[in-house]
Protein backbone atom coordinates (compact mmCIF):
# COMPACT_ATOMS: atom_id res chain seq x y z
CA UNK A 1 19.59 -40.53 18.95
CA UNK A 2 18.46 -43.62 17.11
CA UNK A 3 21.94 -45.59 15.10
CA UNK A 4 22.05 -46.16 11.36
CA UNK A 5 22.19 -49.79 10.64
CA UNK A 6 25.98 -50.05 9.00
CA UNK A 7 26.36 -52.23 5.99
CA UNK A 8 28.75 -54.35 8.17
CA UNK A 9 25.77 -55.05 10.28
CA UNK A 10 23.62 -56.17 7.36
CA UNK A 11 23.82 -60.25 7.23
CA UNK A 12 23.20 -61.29 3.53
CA UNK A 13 21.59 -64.69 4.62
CA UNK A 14 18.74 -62.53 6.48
CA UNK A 15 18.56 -59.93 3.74
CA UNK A 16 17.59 -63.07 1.20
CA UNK A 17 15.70 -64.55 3.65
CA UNK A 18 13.57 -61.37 3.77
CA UNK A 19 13.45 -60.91 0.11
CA UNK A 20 11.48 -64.01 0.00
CA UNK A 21 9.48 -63.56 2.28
CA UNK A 22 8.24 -59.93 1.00
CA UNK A 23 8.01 -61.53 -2.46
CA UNK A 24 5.87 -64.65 -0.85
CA UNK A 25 3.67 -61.79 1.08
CA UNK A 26 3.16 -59.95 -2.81
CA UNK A 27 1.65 -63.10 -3.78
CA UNK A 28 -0.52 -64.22 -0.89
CA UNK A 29 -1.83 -60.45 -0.26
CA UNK A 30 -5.49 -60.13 0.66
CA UNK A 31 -5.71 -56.89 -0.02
CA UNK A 32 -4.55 -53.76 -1.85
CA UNK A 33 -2.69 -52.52 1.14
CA UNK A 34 -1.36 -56.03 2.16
CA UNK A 35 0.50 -56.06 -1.05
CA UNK A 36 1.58 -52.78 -0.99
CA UNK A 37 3.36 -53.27 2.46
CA UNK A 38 4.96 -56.18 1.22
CA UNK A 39 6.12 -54.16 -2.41
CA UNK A 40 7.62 -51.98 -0.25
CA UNK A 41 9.59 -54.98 1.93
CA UNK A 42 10.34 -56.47 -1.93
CA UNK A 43 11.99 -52.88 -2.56
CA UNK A 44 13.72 -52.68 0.60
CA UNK A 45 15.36 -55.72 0.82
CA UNK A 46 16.47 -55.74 -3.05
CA UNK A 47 18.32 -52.50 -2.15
CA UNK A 48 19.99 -53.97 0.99
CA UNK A 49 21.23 -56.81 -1.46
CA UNK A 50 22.24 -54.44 -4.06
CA UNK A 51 24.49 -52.27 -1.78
CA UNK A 52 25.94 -55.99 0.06
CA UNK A 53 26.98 -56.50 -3.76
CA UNK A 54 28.91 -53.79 -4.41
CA UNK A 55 31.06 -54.34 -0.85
């Protein structure tokens, strides 16, 4: 059975770190799908910080 990452586990230097890199992936996308896939990172990552925040 696969584990649930825990909001403990969730370090918020990474999390940012990610956000910009999705958002710098947005801008340099090739493609359509390229910037989709990173959207979808910019999304993720923005709701990792949001729940961080409200620990």
């Amino acid at each position: 059975m696969r584990r649930l990452s825990q909001l403990e586990d969730l370090d918020p230097s990474a999390v940012a770190k990610g956000l910009s890199e999705s958002e710098a992936a947005v801008v340099s996308a090739k493609d359509d799908l390229e910037r989709a896939e990173a959207q979808i990172g910019v999304e993720v990552y923005m709701a990792m910080q949001g729940a961080l925040s409200l620990k």
